[in-house]
Protein backbone atom coordinates (compact mmCIF):
# COMPACT_ATOMS: atom_id res chain seq x y z
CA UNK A 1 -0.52 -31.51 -67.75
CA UNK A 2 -0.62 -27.66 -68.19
CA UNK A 3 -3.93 -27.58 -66.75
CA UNK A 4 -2.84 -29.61 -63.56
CA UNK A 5 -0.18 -27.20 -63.15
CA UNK A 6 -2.48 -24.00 -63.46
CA UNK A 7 -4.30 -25.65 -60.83
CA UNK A 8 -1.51 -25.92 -58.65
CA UNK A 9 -0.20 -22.41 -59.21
CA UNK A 10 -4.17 -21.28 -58.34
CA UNK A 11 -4.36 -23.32 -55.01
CA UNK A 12 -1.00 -22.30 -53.62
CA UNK A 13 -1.30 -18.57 -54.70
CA UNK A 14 -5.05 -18.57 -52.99
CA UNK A 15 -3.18 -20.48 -49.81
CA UNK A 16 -0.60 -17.63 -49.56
CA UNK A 17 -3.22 -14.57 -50.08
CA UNK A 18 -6.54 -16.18 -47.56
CA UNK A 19 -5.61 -16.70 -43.95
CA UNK A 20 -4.75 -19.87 -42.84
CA UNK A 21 -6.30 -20.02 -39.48
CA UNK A 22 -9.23 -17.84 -39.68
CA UNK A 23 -11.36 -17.60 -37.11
CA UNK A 24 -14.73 -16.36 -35.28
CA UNK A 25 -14.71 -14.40 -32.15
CA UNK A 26 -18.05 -14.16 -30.78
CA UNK A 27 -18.53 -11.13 -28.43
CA UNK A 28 -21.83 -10.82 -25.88
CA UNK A 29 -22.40 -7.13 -25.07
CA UNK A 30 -25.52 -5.43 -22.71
CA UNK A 31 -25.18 -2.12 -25.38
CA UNK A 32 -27.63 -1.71 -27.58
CA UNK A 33 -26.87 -2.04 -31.39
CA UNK A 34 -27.14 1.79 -32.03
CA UNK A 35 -25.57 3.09 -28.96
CA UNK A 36 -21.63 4.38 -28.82
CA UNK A 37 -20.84 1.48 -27.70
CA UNK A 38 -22.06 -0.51 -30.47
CA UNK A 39 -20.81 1.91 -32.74
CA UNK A 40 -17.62 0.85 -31.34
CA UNK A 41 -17.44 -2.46 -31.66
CA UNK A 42 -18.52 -2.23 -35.41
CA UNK A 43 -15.70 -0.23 -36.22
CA UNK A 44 -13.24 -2.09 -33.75
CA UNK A 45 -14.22 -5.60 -35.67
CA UNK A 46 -13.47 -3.45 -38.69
CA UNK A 47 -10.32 -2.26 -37.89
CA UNK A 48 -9.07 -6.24 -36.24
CA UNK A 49 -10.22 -7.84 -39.53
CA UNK A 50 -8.15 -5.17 -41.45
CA UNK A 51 -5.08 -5.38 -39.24
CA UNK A 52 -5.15 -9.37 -39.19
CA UNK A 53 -5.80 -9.47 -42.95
CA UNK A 54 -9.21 -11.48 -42.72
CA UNK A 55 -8.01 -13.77 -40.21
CA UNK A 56 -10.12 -12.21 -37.14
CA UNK A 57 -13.11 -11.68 -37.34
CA UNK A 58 -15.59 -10.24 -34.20
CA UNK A 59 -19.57 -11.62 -34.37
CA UNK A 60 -21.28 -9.49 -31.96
CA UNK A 61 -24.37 -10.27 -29.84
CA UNK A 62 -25.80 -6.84 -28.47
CA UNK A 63 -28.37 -5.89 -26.61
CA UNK A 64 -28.57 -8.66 -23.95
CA UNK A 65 -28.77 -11.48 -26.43
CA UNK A 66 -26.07 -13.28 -24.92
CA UNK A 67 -27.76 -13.22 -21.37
CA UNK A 68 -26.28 -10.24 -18.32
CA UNK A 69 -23.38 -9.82 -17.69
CA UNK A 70 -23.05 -12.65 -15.38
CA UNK A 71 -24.34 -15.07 -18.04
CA UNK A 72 -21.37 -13.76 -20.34
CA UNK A 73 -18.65 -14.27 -17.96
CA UNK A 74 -19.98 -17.96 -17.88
CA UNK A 75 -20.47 -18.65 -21.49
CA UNK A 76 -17.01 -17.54 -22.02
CA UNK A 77 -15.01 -19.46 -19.35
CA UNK A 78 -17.36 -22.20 -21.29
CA UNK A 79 -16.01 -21.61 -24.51
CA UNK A 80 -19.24 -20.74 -26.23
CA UNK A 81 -18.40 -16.90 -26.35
CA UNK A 82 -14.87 -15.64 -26.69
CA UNK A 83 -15.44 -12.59 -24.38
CA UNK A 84 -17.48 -10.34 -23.15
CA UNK A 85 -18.59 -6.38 -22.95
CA UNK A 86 -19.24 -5.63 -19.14
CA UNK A 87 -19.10 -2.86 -16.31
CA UNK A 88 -18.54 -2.81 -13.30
CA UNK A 89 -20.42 -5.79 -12.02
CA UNK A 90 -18.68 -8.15 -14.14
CA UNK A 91 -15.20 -7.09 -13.62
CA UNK A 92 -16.13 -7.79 -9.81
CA UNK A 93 -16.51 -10.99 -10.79
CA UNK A 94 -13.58 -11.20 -12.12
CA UNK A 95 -11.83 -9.25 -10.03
CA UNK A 96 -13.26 -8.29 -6.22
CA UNK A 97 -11.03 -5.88 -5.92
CA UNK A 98 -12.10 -3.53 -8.61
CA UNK A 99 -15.27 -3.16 -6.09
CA UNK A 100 -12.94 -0.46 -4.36
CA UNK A 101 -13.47 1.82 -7.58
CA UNK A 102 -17.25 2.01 -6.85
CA UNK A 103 -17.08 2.83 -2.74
CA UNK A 104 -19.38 6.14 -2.49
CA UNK A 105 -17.64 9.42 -2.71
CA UNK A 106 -14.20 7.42 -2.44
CA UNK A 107 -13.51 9.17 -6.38
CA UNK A 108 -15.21 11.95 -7.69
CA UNK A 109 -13.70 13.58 -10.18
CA UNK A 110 -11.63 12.38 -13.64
CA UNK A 111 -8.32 12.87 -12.40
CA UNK A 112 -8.58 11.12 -9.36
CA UNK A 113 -9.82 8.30 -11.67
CA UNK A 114 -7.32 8.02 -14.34
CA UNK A 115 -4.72 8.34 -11.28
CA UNK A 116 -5.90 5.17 -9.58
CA UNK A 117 -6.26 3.66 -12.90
CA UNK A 118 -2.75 4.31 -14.06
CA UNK A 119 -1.34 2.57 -10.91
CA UNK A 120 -3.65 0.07 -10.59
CA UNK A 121 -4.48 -1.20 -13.57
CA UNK A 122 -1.68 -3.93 -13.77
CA UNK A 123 -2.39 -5.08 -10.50
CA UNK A 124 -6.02 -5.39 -11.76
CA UNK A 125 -4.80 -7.42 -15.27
CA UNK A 126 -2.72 -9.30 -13.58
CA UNK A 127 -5.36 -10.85 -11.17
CA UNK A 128 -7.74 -11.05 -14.43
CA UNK A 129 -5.08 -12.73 -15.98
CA UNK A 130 -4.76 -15.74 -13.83
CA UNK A 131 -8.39 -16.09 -14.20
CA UNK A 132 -7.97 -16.63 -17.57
CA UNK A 133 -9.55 -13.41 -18.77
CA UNK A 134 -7.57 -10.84 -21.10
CA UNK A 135 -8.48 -7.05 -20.53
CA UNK A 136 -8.79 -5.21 -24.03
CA UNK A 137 -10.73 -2.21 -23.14
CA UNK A 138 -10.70 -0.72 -19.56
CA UNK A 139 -12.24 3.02 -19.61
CA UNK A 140 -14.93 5.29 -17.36
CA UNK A 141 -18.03 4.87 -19.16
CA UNK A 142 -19.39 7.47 -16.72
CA UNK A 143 -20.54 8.64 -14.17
CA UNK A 144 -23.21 7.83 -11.15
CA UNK A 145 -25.75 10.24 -9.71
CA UNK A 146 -28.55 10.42 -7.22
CA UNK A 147 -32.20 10.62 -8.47
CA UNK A 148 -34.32 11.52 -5.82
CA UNK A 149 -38.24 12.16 -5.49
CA UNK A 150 -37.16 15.66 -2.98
CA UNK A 151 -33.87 17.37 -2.99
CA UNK A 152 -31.24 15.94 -1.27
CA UNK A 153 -28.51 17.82 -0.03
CA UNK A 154 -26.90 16.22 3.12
CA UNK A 155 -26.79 12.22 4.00
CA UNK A 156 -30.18 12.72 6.49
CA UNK A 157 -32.16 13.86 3.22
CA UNK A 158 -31.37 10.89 1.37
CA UNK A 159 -32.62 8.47 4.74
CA UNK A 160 -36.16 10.25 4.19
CA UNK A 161 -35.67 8.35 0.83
CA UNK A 162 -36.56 4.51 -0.07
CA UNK A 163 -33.46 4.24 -2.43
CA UNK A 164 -33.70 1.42 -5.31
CA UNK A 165 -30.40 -1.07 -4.61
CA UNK A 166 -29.59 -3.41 -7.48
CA UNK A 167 -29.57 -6.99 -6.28
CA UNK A 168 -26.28 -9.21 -6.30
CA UNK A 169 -23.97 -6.71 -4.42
CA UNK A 170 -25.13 -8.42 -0.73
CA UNK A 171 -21.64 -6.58 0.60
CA UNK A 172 -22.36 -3.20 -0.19
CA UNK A 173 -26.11 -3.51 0.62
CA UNK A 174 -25.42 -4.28 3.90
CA UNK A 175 -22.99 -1.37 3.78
CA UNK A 176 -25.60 1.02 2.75
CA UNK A 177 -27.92 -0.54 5.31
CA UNK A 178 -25.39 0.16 8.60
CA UNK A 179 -24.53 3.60 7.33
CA UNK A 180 -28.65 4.43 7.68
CA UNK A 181 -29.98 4.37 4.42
CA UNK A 182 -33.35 2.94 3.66
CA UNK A 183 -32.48 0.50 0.94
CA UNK A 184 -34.44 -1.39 -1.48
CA UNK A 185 -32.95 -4.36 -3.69
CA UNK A 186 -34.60 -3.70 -7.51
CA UNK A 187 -33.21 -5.07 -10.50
CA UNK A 188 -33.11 -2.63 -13.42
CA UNK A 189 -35.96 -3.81 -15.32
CA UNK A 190 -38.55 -3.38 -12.21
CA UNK A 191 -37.14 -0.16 -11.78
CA UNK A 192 -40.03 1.87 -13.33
CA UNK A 193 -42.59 -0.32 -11.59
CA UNK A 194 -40.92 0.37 -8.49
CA UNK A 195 -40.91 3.74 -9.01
CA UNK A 196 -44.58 3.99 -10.28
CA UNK A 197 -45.83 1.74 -7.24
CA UNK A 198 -44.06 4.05 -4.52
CA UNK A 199 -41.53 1.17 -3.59
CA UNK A 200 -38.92 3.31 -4.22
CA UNK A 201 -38.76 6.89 -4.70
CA UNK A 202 -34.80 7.36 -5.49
CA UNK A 203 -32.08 5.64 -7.29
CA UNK A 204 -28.23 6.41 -8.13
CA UNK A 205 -27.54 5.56 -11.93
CA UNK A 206 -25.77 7.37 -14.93
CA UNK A 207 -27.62 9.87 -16.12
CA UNK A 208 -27.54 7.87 -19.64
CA UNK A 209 -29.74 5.23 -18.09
CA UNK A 210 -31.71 7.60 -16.02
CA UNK A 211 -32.98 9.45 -19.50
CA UNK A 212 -32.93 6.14 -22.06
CA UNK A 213 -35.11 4.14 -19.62
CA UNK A 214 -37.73 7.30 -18.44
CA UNK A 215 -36.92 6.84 -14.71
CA UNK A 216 -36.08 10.20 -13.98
CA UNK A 217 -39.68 11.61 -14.14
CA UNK A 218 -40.61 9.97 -11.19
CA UNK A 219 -37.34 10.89 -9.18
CA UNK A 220 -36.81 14.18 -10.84
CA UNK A 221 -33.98 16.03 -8.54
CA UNK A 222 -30.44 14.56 -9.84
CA UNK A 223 -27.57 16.10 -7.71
CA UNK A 224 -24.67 17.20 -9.45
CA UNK A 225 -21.98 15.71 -7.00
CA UNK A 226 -20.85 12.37 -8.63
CA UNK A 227 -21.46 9.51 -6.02
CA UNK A 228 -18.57 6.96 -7.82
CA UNK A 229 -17.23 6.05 -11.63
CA UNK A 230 -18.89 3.43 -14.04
CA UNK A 231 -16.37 1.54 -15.32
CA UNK A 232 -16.50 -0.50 -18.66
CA UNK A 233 -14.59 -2.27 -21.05
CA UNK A 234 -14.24 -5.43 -23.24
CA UNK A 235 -12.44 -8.93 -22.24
CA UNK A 236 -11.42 -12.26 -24.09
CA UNK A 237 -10.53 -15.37 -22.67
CA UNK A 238 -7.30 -15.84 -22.40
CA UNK A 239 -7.73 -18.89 -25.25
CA UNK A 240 -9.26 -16.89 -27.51
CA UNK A 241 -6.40 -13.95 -27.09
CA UNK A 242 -3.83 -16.87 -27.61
CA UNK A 243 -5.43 -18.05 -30.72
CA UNK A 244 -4.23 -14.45 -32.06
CA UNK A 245 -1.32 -14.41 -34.14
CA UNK A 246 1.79 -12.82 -31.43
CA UNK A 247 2.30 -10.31 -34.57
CA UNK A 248 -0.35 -8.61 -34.69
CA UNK A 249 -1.80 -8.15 -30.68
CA UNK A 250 0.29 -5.09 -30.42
CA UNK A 251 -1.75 -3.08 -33.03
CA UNK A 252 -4.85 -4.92 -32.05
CA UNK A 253 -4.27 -3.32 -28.69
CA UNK A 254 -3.03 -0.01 -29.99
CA UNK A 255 -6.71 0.55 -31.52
CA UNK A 256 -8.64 -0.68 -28.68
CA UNK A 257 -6.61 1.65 -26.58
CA UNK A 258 -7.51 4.63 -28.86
CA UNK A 259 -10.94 3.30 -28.72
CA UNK A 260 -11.36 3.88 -25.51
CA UNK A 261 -10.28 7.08 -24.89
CA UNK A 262 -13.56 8.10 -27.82
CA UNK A 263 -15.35 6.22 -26.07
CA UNK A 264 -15.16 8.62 -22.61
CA UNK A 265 -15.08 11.27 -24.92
CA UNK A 266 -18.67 10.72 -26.49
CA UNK A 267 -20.06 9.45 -23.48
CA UNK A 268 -19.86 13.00 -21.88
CA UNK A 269 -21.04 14.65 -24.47
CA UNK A 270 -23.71 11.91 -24.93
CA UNK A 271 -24.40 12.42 -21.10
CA UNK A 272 -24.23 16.18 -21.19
CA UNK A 273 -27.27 16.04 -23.99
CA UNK A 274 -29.24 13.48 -22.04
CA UNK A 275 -28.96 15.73 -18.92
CA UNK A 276 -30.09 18.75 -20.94
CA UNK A 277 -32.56 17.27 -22.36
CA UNK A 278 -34.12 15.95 -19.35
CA UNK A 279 -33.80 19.87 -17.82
CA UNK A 280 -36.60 20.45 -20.50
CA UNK A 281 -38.86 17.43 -19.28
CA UNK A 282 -39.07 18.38 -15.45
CA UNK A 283 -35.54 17.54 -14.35
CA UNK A 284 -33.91 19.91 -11.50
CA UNK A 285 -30.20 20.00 -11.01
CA UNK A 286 -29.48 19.75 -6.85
CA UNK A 287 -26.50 21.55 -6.57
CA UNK A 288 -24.52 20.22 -2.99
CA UNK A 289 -23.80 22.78 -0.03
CA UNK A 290 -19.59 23.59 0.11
CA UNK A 291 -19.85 21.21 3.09
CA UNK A 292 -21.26 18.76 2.29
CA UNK A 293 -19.14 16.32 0.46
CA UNK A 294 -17.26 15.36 3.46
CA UNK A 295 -20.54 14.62 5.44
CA UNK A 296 -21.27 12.28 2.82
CA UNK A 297 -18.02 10.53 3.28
CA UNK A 298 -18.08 10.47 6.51
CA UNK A 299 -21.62 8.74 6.29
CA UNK A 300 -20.31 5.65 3.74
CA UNK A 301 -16.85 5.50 6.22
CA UNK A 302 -19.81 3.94 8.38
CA UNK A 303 -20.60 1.29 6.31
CA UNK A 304 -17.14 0.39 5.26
CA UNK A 305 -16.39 -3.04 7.72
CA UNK A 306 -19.11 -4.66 5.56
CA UNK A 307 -17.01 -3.99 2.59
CA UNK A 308 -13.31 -4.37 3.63
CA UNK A 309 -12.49 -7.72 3.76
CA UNK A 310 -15.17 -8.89 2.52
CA UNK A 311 -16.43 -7.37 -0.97
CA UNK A 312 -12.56 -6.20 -1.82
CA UNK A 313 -9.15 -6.61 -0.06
CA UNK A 314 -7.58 -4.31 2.62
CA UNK A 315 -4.75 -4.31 0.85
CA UNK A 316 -6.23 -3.01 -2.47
CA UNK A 317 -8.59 -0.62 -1.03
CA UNK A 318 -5.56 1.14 1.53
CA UNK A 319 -3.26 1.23 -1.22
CA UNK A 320 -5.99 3.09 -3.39
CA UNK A 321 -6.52 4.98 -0.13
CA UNK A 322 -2.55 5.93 -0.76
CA UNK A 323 -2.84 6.99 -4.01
CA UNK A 324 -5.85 9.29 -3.90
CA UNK A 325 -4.29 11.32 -0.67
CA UNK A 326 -1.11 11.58 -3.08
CA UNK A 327 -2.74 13.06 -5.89
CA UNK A 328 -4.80 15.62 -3.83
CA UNK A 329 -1.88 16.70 -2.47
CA UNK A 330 -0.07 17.17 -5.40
CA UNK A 331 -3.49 18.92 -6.95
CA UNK A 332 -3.85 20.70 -3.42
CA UNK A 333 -4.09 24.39 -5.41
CA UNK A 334 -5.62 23.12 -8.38
């Protein structure tokens, strides 16, 4: 009888002490294992465990394992992942209007960002929201450039150019197209051939990318005027956020949110080395004339009917409009 009651006594103490519900959340992500961003998610799967007491766990799938970024949006409205790592072309998916962020020399500079971002970003959950997606980790993972066989300095310099276009934006193709650019769709991993074969001879990517996957040789002049943000982050399904204990999503959060702001942080440094370290295999910084910047502009404004309305909402895109006159106003002297 004593026995039976040890027992007892051993299976409710383990009940109280392992978590009841535990669970698997299985994330896909593009990032390689070792890069920051893998880094992160280690420690943020650390940190979720700890602060749930065993009950979450995070399994992640980096790399590409779990298919692009489209194939991870699908697999978790599916149920087979519980969310996803993505940029900006899968938060257009989820969210068209997020496609304003990456209009060409529309926001160039960190504090027009975070600006927009700060005002926008619950009209941008929101929308996610009823799509069934939850938004853990929304942050600028960086920033875009032009890589260009010759200097380019003015809009007409970058015509001469046969510029690599990655396929499934149709909208902002076409938008590239009518403001006179000679474009050419290329998916990332036939970038290089591209390049070697002449297709191409210029491309606008992070300068991350443009050093990790050795396209820069062949498109060595990177100009130092930012063309738009790279956004990233992390989402769940809105099931798999639910399944979360209401207790502890508040410190969950509280860490992503810290996360992310390291996250920015190591990617410029990361992205000042890379650029450096290029300088000392061939590459040549293309410094824009004063004047320029607004001839650019002025070039994508030509483009823009293929985009409003279509690719993002007028509504969205005017109000951003708004808020980036307001803060160079305010910044006028800065």
């Amino acid at each position: 009888m004593r026995a039976v009651k040890r027992m007892v006594s051993l299976i409710l103490v383990t009940a109280l002490v392992l978590p009841a519900y535990a669970f698997t959340i299985k994330i896909g992500s593009s990032a390689p294992e070792r890069s920051p961003w893998g880094k992160a998610l280690r420690e943020l799967a650390r940190q979720w465990k700890s602060i749930t007491n065993g009950l979450v766990e995070l399994k992640i799938y980096p790399g590409g394992i779990a298919g692009n970024e489209e194939d991870m949006i699908r697999k978790t409205r599916m149920g087979i992942l519980g969310g996803a790592v993505i940029t900006n072309r899968g938060f257009i998916i989820l969210n068209p209007d997020i496609y304003t962020l990456n209009v060409p020399f529309l926001i160039t500079t960190e504090g027009e960002l975070n600006y927009v971002l700060d005002k926008m970003k619950p009209t941008f959950e929101n929308y996610i929201e009823k799509k069934g997606f939850k938004i853990i980790i929304l942050f600028m993972a960086g920033w875009v450039h032009f890589f260009t066989k010759k200097p380019v300095n003015y809009p007409d310099d970058l015509k001469k150019h046969k510029l690599a276009f990655s396929t499934g934006e149709p909208e902002m193709e076409q938008a590239w197209k009518k403001s006179g650019y000679h474009i050419v769709p290329t998916d990332l991993k036939d970038l290089l051939m591209a390049l070697q074969s002449g297709m191409v001879n210029a491309f606008y990517l992070p300068p991350l990318l443009a050093g990790s996957g050795q396209y820069f040789p062949l498109a060595p002049h990177m100009s130092v005027q930012r063309i738009a943000p790279l956004i990233g982050g992390m989402v769940l399904s809105e099931k798999t956020w639910k399944r979360i204990p209401e207790k502890y999503r508040e410190k969950m959060m509280a860490v992503a949110l810290k996360m992310s702001g390291e996250l920015y942080e190591k990617t410029v440094e990361l992205e000042k080395e890379a650029i450096e370290a290029m300088k000392k295999h061939g590459l040549k910084i293309v410094k824009f004339p004063d004047d320029s910047l607004e001839k650019w502009r002025t070039a994508s404004d030509k483009g823009m009917d293929q985009l409003i309305g279509k690719a993002f909402s007028k509504e969205i895109y005017d109000r951003i409009i708004h808020l980036l006159e307001e803060y160079r106003k305010k910044n006028a002297n800065n």
